[in-house]
N, C-alpha and C. Protein backbone atom coordinates (compact mmCIF):
# COMPACT_ATOMS: atom_id res chain seq x y z
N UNK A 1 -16.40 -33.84 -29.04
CA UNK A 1 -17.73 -33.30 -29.15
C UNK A 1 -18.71 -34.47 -29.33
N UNK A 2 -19.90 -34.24 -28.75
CA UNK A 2 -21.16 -35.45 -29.11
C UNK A 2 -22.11 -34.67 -30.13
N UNK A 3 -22.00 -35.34 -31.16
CA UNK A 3 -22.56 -35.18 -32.67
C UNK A 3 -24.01 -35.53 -32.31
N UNK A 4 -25.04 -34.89 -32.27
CA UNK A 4 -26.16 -35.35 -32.23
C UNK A 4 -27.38 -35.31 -34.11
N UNK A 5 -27.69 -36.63 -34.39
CA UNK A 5 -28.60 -36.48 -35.71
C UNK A 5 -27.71 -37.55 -36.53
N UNK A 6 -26.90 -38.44 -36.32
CA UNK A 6 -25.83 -39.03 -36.97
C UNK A 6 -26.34 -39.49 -37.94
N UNK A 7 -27.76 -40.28 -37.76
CA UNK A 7 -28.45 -41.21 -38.80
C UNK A 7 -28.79 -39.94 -40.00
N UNK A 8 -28.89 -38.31 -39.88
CA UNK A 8 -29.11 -37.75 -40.63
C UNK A 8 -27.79 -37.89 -41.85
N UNK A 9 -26.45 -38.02 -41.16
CA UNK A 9 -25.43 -37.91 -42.50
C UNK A 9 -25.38 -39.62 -42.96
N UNK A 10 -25.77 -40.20 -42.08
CA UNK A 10 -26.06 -41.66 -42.45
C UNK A 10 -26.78 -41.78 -44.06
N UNK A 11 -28.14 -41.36 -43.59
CA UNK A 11 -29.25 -41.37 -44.78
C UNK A 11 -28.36 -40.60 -46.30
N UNK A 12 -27.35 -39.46 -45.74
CA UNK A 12 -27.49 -38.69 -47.03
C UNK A 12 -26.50 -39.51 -47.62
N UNK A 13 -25.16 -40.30 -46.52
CA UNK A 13 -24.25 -40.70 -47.96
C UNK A 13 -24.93 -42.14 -48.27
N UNK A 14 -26.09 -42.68 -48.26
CA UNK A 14 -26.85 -43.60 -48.92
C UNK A 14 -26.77 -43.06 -49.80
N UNK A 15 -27.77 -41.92 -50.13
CA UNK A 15 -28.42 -41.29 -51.16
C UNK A 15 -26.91 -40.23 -52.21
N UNK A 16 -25.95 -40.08 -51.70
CA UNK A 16 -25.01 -39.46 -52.52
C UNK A 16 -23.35 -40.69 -51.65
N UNK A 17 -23.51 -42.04 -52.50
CA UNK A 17 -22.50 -42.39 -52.07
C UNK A 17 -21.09 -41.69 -51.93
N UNK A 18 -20.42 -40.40 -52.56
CA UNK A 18 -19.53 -39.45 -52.65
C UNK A 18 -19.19 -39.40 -51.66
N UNK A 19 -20.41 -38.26 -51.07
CA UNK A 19 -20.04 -38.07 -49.69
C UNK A 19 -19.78 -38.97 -48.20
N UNK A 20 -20.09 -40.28 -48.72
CA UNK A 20 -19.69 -41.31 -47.35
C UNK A 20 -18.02 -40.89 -46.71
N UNK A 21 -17.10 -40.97 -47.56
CA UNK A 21 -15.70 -40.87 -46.99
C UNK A 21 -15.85 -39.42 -46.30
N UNK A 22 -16.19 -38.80 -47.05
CA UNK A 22 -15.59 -36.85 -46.28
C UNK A 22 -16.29 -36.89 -45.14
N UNK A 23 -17.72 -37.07 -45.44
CA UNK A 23 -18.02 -37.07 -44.13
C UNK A 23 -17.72 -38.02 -42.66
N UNK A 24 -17.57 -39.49 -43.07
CA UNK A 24 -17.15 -39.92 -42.29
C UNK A 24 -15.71 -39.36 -40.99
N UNK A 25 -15.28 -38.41 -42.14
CA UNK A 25 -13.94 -38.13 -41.84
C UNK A 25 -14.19 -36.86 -40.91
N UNK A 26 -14.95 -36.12 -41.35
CA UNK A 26 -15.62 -35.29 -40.46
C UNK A 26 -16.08 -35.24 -39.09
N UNK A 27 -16.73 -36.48 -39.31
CA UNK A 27 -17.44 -36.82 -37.80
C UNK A 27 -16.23 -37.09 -36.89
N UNK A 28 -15.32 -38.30 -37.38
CA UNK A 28 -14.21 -38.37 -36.86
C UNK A 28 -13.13 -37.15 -36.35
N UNK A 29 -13.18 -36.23 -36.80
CA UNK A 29 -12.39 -35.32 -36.74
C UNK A 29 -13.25 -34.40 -35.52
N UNK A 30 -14.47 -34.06 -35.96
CA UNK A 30 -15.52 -33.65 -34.94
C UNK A 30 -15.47 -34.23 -33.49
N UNK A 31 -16.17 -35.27 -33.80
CA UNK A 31 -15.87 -35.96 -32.50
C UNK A 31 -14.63 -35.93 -31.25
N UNK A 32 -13.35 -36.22 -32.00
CA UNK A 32 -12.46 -36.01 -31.43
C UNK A 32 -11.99 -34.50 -31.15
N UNK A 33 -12.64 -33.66 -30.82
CA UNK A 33 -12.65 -32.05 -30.91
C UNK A 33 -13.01 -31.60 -30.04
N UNK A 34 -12.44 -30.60 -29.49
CA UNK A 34 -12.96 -29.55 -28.15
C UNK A 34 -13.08 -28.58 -28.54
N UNK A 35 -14.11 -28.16 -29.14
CA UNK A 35 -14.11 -26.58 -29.08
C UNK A 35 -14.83 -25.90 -28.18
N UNK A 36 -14.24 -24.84 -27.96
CA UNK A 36 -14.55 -23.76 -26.71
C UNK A 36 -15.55 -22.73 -27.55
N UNK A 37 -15.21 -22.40 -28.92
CA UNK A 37 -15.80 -21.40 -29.50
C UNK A 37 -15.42 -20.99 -30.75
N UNK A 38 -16.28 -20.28 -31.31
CA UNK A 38 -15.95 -20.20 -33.13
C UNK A 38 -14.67 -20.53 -33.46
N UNK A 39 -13.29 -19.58 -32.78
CA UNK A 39 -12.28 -19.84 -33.41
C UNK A 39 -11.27 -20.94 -33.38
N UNK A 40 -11.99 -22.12 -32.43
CA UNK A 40 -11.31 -23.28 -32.38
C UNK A 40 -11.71 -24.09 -33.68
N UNK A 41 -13.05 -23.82 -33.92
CA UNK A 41 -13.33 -24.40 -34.99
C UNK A 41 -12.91 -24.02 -36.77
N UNK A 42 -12.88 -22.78 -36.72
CA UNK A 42 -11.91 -21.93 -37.33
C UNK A 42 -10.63 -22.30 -37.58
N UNK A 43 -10.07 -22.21 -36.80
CA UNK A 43 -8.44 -22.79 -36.92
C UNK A 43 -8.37 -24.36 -37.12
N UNK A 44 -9.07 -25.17 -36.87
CA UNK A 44 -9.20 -26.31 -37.53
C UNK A 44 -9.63 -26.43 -38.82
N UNK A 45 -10.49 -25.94 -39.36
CA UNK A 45 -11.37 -25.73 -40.85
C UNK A 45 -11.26 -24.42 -41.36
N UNK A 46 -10.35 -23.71 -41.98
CA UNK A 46 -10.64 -22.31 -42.13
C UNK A 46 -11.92 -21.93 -43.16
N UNK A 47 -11.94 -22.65 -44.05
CA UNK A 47 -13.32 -22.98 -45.13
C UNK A 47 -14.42 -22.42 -44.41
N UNK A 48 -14.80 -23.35 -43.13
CA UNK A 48 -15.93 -23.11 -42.27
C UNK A 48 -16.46 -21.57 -42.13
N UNK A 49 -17.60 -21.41 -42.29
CA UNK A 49 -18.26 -20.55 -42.14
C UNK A 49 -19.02 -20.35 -40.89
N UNK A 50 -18.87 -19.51 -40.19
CA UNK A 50 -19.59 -19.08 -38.59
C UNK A 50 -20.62 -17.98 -38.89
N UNK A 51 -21.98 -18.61 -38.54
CA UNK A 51 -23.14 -17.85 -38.33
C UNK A 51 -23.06 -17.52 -37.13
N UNK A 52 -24.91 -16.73 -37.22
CA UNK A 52 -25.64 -16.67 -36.47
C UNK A 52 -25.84 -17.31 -35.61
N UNK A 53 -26.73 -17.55 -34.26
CA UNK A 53 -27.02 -18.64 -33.30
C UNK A 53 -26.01 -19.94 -33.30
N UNK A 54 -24.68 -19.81 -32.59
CA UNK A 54 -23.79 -20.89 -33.00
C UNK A 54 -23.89 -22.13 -34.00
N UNK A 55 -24.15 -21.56 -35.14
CA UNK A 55 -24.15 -22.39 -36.43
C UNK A 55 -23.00 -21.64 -36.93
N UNK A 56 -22.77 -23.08 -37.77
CA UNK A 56 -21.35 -23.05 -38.90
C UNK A 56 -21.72 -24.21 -39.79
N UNK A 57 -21.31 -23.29 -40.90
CA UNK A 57 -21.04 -24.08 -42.68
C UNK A 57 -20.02 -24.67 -42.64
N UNK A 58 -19.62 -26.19 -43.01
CA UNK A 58 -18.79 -27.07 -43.87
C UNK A 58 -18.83 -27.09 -44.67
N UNK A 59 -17.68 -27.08 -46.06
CA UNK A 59 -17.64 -27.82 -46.86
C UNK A 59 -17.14 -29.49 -46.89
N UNK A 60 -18.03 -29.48 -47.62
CA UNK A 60 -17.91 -31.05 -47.50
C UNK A 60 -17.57 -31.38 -49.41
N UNK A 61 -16.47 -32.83 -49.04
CA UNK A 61 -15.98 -32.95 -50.69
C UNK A 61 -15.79 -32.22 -51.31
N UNK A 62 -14.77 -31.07 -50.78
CA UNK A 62 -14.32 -30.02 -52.24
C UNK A 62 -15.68 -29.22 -52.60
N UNK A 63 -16.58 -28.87 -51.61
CA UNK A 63 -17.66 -27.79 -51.66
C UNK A 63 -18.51 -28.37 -52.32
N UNK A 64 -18.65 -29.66 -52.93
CA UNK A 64 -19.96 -30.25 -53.39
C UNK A 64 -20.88 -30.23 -52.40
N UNK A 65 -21.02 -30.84 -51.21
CA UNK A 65 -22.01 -31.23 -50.00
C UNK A 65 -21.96 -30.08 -49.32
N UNK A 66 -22.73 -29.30 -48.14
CA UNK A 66 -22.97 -28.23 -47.28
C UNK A 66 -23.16 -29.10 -46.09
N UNK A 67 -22.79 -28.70 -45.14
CA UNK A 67 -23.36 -29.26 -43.44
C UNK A 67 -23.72 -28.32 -42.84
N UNK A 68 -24.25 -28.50 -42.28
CA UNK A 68 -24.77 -26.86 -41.05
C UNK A 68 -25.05 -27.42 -39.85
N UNK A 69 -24.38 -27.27 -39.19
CA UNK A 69 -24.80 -27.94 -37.37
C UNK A 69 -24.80 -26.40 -36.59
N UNK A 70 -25.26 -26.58 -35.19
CA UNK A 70 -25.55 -25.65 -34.42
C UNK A 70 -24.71 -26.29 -33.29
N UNK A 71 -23.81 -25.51 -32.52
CA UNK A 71 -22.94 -26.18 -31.31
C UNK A 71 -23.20 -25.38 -30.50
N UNK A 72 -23.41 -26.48 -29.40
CA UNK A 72 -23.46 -25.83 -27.73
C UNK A 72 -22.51 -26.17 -27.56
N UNK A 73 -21.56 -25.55 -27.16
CA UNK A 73 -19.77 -25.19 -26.64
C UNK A 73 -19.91 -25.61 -25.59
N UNK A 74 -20.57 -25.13 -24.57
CA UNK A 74 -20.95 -25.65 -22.92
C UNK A 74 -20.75 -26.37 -22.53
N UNK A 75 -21.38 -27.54 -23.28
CA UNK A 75 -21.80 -28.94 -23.23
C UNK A 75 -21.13 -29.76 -24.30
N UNK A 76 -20.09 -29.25 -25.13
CA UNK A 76 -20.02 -29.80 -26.01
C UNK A 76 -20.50 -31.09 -27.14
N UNK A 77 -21.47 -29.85 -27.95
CA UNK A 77 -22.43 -31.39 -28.08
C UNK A 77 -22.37 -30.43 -29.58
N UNK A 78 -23.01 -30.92 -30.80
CA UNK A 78 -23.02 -30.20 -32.25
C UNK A 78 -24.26 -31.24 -32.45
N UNK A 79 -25.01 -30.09 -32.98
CA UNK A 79 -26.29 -30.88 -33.93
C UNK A 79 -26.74 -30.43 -35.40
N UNK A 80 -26.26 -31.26 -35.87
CA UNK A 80 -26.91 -31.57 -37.26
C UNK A 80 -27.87 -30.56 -37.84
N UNK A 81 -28.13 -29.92 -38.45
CA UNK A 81 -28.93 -29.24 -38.63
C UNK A 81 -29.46 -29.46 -40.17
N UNK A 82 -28.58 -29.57 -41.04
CA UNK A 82 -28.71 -29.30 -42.59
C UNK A 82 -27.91 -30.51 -43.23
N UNK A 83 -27.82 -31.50 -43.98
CA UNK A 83 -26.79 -31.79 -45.07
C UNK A 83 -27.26 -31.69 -46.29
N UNK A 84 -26.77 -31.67 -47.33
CA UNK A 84 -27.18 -31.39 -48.45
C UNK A 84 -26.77 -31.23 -49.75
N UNK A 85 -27.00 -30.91 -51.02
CA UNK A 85 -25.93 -30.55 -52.13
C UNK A 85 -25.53 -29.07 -52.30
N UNK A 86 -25.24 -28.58 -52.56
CA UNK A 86 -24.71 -27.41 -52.70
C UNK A 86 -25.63 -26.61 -53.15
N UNK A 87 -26.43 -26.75 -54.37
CA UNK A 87 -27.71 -26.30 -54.65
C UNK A 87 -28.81 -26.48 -53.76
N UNK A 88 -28.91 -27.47 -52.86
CA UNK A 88 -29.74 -27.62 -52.14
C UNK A 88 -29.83 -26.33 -50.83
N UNK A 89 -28.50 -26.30 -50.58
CA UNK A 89 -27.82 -25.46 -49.27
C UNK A 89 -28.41 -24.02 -49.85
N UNK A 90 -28.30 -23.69 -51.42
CA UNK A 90 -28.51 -22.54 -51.68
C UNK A 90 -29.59 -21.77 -51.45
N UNK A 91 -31.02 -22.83 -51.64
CA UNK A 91 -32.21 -22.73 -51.61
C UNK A 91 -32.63 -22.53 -49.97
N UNK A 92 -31.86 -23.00 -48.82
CA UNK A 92 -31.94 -22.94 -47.66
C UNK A 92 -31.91 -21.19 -46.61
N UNK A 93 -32.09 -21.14 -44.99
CA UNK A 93 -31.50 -20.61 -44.81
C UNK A 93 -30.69 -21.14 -43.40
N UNK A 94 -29.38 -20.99 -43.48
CA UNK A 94 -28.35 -21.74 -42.76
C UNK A 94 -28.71 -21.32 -41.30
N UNK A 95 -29.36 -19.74 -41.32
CA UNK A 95 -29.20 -19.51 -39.88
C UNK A 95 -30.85 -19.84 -39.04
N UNK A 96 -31.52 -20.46 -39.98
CA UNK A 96 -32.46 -20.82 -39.37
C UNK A 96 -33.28 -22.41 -39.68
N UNK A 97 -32.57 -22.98 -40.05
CA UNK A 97 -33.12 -24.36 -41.01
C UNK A 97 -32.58 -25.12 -40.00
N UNK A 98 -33.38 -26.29 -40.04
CA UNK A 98 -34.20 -27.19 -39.09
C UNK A 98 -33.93 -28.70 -39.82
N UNK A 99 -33.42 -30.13 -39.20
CA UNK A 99 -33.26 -30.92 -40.04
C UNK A 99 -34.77 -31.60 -39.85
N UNK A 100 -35.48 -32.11 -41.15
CA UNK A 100 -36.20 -32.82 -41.11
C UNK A 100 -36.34 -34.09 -40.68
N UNK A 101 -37.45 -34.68 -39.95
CA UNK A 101 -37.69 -35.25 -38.53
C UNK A 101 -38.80 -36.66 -39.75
């Protein structure tokens, strides 16, 4: 898959060194990934949560961090949508939140 917003999980494990490894591991795992559709991603992550408008929830670090990307399957491409703390994610809404620009 092509991860689009990278510098967004960049910035956050500045700001929460924790999350540098999981996520790194993520992207890696992402990247190297074909998914066709929810349940590929599913059966890789069962945690993952599948919205609305092809968005899905990560946990990230044992459910401390939230991710929210939106995937075009088509094209296989995932974009960034959300990272955050867990409280942060709460205050959000997953099926419509927008990463800041």
């Amino acid at each position: 898959m092509k991860i689009i917003a990278i510098k967004m999980l960049r910035q956050f494990w500045e700001q929460y060194p924790d999350a540098e490894q999981p996520l790194k591991a993520w992207f890696d795992e992402a990247k190297k990934a074909n998914w066709k559709n929810p349940a590929d991603i599913k059966a890789q992550y069962r945690s993952a949560r599948v919205l609305i408008n092809r968005r899905v929830v990560f946990n990230i670090k044992g459910n401390d961090y939230r991710l929210v990307m939106a995937i075009a399957y088509r094209f296989g491409a995932v974009y960034i949508k959300f990272i955050g703390t867990h409280q942060e994610y709460d205050d959000i809404d997953a099926e419509t939140v927008e990463m800041e620009i």
